[in-house]
Protein backbone atom coordinates (compact mmCIF):
# COMPACT_ATOMS: atom_id res chain seq x y z
CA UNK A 1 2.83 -150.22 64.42
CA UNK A 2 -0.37 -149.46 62.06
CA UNK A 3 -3.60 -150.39 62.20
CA UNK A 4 -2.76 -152.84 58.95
CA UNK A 5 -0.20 -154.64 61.24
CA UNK A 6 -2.82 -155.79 63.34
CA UNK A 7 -4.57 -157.08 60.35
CA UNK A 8 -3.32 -161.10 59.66
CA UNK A 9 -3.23 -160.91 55.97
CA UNK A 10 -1.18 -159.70 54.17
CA UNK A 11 -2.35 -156.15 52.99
CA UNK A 12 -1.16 -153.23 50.52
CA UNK A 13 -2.98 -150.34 48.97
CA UNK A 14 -2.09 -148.67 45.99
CA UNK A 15 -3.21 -145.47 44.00
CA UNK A 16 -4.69 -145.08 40.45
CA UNK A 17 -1.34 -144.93 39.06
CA UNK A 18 -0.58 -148.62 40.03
CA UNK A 19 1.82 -147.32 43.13
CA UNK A 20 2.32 -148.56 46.44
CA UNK A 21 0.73 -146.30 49.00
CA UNK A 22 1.12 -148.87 52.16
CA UNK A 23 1.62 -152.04 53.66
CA UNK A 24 1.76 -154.27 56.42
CA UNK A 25 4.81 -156.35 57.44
CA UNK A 26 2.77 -159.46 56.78
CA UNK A 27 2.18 -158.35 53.12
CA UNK A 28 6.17 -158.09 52.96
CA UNK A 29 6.60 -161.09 54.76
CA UNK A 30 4.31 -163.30 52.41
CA UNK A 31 6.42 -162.24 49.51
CA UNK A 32 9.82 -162.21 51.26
CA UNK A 33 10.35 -158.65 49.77
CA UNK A 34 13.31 -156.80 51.22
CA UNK A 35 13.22 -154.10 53.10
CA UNK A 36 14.39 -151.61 50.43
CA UNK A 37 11.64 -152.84 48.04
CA UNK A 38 9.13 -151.23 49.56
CA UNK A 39 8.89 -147.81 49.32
CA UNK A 40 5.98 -145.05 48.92
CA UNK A 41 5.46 -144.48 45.31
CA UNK A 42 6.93 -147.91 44.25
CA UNK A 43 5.09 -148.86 40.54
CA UNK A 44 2.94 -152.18 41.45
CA UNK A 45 4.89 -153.74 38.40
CA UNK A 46 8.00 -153.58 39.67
CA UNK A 47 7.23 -155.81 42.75
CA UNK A 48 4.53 -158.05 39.89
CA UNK A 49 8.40 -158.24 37.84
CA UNK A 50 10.59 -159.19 41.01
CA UNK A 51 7.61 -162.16 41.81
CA UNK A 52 7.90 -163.38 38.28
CA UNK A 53 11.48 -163.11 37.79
CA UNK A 54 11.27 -165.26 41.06
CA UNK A 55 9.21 -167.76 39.40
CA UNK A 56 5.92 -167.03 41.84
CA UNK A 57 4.17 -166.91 38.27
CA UNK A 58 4.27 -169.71 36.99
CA UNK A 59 6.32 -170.09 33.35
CA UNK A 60 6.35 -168.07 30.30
CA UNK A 61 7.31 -164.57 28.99
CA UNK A 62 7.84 -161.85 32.78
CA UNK A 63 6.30 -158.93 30.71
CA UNK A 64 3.28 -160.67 29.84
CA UNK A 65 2.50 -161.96 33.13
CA UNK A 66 3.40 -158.05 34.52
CA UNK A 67 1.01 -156.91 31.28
CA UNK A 68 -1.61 -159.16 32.02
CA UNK A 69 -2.06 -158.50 35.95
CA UNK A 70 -1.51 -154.20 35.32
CA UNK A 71 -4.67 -155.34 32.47
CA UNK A 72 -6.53 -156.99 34.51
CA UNK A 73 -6.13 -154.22 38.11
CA UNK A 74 -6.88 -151.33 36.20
CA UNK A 75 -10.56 -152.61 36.11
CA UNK A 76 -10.34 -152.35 39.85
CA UNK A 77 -12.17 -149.75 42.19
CA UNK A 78 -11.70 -148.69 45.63
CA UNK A 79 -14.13 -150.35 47.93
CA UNK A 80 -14.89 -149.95 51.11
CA UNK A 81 -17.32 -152.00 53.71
């Protein structure tokens, strides 16, 4: 157990590349990602292709929704508080 599984929400983390660093079991759970989807290193738009492909999107084109969220994170910036 980590400290993120004592968290409630679902959590992940992931590096300046876009990769998955960690998780908590309640971030896996909220997504119903299997066990081997998960993995150290993982690109973000892999799992952001498995949700659309799964229709947690909404409609229209996969790679434009996957496009359109990588646009949109790589504005982000670690924070801390």
């Amino acid at each position: 157990m980590t400290t993120l599984d004592n968290i409630a929400q679902g959590v992940s983390v992931v590096d300046a590349d876009m990769r998955l660093v960690t998780w908590n079991r309640q971030y896996q759970e909220m997504f119903g990602y299997p066990d081997a989807m998960l993995y150290v290193g993982r690109p973000v738009a892999d799992l952001m292709r498995w949700n659309a492909d799964r229709g947690e999107m909404g409609e229209g084109d996969v790679e434009a929704q996957v496009e359109r969220l990588l646009r949109r994170g790589a504005g982000w910036a670690p924070r801390c508080g």
